[in-house]
C-alpha atoms as a PDB file:
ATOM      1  CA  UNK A   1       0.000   0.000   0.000  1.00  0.00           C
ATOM      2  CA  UNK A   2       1.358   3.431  -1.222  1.00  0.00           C
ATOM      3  CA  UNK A   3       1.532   6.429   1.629  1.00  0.00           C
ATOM      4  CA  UNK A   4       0.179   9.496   0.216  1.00  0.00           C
ATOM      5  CA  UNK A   5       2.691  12.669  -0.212  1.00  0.00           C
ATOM      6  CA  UNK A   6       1.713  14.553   2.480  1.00  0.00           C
ATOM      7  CA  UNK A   7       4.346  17.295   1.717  1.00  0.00           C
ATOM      8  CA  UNK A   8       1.417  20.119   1.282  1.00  0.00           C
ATOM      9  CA  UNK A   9      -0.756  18.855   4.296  1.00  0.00           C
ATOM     10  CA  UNK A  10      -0.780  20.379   7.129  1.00  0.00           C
ATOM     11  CA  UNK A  11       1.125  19.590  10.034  1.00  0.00           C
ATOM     12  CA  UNK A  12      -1.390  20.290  12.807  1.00  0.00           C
ATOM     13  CA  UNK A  13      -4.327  21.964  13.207  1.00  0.00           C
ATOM     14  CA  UNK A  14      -3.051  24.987  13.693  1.00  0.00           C
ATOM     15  CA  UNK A  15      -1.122  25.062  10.254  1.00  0.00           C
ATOM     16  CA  UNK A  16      -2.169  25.358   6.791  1.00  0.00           C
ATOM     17  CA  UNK A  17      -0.483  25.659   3.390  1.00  0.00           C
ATOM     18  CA  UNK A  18      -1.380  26.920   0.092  1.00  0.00           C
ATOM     19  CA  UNK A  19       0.285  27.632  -3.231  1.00  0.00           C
ATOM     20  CA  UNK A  20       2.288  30.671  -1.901  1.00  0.00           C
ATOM     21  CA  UNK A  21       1.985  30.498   2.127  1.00  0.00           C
ATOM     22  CA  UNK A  22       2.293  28.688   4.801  1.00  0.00           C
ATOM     23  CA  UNK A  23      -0.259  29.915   7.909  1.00  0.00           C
ATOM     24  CA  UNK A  24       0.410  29.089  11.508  1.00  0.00           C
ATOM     25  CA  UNK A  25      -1.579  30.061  14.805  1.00  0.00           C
ATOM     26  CA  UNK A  26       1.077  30.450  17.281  1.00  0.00           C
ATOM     27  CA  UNK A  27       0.396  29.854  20.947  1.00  0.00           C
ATOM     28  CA  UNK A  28      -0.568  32.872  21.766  1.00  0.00           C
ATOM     29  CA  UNK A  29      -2.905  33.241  18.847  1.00  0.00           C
ATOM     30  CA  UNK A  30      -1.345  35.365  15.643  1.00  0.00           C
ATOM     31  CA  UNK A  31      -1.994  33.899  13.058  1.00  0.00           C
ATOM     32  CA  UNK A  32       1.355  34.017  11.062  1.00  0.00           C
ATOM     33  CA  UNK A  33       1.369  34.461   7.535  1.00  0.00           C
ATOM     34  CA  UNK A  34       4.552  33.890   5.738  1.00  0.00           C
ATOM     35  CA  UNK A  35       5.000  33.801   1.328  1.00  0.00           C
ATOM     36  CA  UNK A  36       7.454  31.443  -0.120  1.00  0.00           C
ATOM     37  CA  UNK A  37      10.141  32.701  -1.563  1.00  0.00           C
ATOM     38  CA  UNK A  38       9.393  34.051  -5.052  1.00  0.00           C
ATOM     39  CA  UNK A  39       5.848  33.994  -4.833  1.00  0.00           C
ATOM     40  CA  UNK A  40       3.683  35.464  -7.199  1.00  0.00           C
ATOM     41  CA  UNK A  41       0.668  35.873  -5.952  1.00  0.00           C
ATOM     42  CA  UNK A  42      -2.250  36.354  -8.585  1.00  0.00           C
ATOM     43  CA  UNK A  43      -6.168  36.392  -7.898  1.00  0.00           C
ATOM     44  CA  UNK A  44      -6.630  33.194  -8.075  1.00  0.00           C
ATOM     45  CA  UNK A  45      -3.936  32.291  -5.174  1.00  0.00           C
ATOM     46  CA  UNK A  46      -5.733  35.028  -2.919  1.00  0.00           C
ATOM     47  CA  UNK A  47      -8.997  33.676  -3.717  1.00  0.00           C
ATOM     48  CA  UNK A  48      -7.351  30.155  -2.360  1.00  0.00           C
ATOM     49  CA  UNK A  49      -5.499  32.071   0.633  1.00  0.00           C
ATOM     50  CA  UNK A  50      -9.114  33.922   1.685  1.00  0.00           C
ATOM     51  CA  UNK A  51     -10.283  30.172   1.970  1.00  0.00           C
ATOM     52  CA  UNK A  52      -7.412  28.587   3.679  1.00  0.00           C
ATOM     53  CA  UNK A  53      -6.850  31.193   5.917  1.00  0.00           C
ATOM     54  CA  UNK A  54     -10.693  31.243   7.009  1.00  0.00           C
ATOM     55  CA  UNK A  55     -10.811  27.449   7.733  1.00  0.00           C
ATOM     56  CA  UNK A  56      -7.774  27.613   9.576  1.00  0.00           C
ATOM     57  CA  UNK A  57      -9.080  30.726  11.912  1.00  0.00           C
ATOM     58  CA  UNK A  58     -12.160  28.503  12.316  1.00  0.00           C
ATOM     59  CA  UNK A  59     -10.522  25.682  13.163  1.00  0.00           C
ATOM     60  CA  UNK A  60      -7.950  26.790  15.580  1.00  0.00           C
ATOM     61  CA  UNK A  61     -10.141  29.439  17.100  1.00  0.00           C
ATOM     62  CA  UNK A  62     -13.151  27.119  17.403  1.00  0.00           C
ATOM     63  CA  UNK A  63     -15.414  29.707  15.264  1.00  0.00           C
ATOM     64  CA  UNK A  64     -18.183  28.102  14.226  1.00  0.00           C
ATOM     65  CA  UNK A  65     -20.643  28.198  11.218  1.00  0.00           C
ATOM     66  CA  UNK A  66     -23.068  29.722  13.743  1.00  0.00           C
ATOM     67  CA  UNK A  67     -20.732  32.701  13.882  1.00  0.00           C
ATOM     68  CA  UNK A  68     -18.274  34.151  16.594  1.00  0.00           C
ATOM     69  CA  UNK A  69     -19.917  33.727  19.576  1.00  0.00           C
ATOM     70  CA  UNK A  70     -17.018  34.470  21.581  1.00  0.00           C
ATOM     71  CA  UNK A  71     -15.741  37.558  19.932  1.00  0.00           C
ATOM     72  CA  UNK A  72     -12.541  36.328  19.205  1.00  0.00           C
ATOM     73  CA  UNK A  73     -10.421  38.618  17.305  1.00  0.00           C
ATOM     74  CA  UNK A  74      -7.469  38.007  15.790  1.00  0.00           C
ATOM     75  CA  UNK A  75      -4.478  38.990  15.306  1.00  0.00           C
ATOM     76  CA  UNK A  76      -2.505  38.682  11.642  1.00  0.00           C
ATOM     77  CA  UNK A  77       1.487  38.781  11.207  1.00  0.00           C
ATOM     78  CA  UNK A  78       2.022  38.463   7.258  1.00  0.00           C
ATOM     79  CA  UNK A  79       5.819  38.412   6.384  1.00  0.00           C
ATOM     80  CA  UNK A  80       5.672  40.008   3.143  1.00  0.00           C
ATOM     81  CA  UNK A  81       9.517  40.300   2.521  1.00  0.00           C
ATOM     82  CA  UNK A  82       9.756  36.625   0.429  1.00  0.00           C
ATOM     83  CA  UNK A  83       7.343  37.698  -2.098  1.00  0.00           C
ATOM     84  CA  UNK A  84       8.085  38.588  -5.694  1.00  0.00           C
ATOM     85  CA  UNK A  85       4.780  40.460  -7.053  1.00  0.00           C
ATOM     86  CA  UNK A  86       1.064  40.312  -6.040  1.00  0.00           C
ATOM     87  CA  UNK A  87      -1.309  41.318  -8.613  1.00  0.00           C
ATOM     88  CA  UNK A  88      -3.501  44.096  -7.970  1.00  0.00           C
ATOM     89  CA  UNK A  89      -6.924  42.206  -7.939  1.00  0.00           C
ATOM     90  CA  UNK A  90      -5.232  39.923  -5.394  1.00  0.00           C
ATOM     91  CA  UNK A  91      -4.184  42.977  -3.367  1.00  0.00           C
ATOM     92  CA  UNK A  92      -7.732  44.334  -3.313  1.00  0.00           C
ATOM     93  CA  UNK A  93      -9.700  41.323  -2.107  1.00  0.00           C
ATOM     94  CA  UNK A  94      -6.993  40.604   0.421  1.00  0.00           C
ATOM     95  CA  UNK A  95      -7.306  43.690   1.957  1.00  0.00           C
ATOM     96  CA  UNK A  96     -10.956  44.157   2.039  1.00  0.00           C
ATOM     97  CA  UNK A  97     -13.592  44.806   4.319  1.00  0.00           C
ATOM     98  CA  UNK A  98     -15.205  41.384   3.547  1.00  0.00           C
ATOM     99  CA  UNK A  99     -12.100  39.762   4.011  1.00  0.00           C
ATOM    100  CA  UNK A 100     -11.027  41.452   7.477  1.00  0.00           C
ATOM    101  CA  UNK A 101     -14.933  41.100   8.651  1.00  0.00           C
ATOM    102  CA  UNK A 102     -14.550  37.277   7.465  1.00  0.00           C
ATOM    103  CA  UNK A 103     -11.055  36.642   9.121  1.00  0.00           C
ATOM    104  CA  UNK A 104     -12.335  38.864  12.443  1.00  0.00           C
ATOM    105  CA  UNK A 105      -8.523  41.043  12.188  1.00  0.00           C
ATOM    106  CA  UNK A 106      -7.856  42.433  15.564  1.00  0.00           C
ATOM    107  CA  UNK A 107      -4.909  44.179  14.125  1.00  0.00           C
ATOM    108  CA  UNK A 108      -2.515  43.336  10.698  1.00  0.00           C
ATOM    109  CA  UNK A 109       0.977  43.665  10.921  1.00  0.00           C
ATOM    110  CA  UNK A 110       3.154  43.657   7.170  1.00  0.00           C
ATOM    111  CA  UNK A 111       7.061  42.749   7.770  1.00  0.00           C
ATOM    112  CA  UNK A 112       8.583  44.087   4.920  1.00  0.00           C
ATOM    113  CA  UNK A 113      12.274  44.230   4.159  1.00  0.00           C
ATOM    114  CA  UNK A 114      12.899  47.044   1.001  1.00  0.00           C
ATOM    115  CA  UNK A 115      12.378  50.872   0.511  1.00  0.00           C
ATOM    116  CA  UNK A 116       9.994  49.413  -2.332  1.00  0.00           C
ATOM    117  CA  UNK A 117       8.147  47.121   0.064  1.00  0.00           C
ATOM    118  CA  UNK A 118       7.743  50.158   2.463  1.00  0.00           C
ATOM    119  CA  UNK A 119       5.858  52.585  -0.424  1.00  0.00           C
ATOM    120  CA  UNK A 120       3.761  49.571  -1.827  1.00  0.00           C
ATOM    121  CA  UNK A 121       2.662  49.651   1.968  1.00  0.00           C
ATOM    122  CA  UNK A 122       2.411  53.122   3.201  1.00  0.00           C
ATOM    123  CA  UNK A 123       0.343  53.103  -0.690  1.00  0.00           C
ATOM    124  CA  UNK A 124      -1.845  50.455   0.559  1.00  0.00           C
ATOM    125  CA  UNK A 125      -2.333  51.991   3.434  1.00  0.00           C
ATOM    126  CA  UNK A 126      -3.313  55.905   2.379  1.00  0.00           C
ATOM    127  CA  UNK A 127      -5.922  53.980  -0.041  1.00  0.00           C
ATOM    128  CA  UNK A 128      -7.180  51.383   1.724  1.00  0.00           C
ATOM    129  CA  UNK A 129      -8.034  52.650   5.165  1.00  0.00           C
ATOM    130  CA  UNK A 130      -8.451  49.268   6.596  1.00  0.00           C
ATOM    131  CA  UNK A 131     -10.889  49.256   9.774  1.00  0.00           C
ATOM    132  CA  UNK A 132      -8.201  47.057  11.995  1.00  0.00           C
ATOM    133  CA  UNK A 133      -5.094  49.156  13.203  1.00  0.00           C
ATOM    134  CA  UNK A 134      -1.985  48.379  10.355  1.00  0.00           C
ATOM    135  CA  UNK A 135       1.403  48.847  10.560  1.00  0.00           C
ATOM    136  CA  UNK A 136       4.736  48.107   8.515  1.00  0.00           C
ATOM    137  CA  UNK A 137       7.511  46.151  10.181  1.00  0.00           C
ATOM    138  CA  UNK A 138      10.917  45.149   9.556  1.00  0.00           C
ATOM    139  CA  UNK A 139      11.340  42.845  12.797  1.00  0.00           C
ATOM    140  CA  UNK A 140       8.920  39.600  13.173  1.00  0.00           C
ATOM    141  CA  UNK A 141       9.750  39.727  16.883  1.00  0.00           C
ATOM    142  CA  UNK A 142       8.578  43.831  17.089  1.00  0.00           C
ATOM    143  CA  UNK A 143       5.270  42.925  15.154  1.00  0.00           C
ATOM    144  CA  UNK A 144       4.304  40.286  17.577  1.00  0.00           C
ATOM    145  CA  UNK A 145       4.769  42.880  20.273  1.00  0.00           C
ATOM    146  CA  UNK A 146       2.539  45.506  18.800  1.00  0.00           C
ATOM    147  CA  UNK A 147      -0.081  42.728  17.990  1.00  0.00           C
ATOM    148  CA  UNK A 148      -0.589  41.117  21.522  1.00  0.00           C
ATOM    149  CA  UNK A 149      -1.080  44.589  22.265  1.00  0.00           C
ATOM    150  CA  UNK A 150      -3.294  45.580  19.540  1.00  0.00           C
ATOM    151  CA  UNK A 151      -7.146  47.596  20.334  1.00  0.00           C
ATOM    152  CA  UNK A 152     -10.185  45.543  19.453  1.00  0.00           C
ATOM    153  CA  UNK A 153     -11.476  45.523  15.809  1.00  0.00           C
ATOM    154  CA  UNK A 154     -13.561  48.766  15.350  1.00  0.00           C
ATOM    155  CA  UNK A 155     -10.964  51.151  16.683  1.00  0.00           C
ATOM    156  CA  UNK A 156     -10.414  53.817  14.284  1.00  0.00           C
ATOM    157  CA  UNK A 157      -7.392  55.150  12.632  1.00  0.00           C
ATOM    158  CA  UNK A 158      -4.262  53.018  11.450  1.00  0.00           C
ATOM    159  CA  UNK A 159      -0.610  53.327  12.577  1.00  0.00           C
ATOM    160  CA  UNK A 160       1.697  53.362   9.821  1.00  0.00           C
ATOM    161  CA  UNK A 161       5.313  53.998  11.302  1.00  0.00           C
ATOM    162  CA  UNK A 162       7.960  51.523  10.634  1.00  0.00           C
ATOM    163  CA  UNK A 163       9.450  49.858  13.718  1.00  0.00           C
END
């Protein structure tokens, strides 16, 4: 009997994979985002990571189909710095309303590593006026910090100074 490749699975519940990404919710619940290397992420990837990322939130979070009875929010670390382009459709439905409402964002944190990355995000930003705080990184370690500290979804105004 053959074992199935189980080089995409995931390997816990608290881990998923897709064509670009691999998502983890840490132990104290971020849910880390990080792009393979050279990733070109196109509409159809986002569409897959909106899904991905969802089920995962769901699953570690215990959010049911019934809703959020909790209120959990949560918190979303995604390390930019390995990817190579992300088309613009892409770019707009991961950073929309639906998308943040859907994933319950408590506060986003983007760790990006070039001057480049930096105006593609302070861009994003001045357009997008997400309703979760957002703020540019260069440190993984530093973006944790800010997000176990982040204000409740709902809290107006974003943050976008580079730590």
């Amino acid at each position: 009997m053959a074992l199935e490749d189980d080089a995409e699975k995931p390997r816990s519940p608290h881990q998923a994979n897709t064509s670009v990404s691999t998502i983890v919710v840490d132990g104290s619940g971020i849910v880390c985002w990080t792009y393979r290397k050279g990733s070109v992420v196109t509409l159809s990837a986002a569409k897959e990571e909106v899904g991905v990322v969802g089920s995962l939130v769901d699953r570690a979070l215990g959010i049911t189909a019934a809703g959020n009875p909790r209120g959990i929010r949560v918190p979303l670390l995604v390390d930019i710095r390995p990817v190579k382009s992300v088309a613009r459709q892409a770019r707009v439905l991961l950073g929309s309303q639906e998308v943040s409402e859907r994933w319950c964002v408590s506060g986003l944190a983007l760790v990006i590593k070039s001057p480049i990355s930096r105006m593609i995000g302070n861009a994003t930003l001045a357009w997008q006026r997400p309703r979760h705080p957002m703020r540019l990184f260069n440190s993984v370690e530093v973006a944790k910090e800010w997000l176990i500290q982040c204000p409740p979804l709902g809290v107006s105004g974003t943050d976008e100074t580079l730590s």
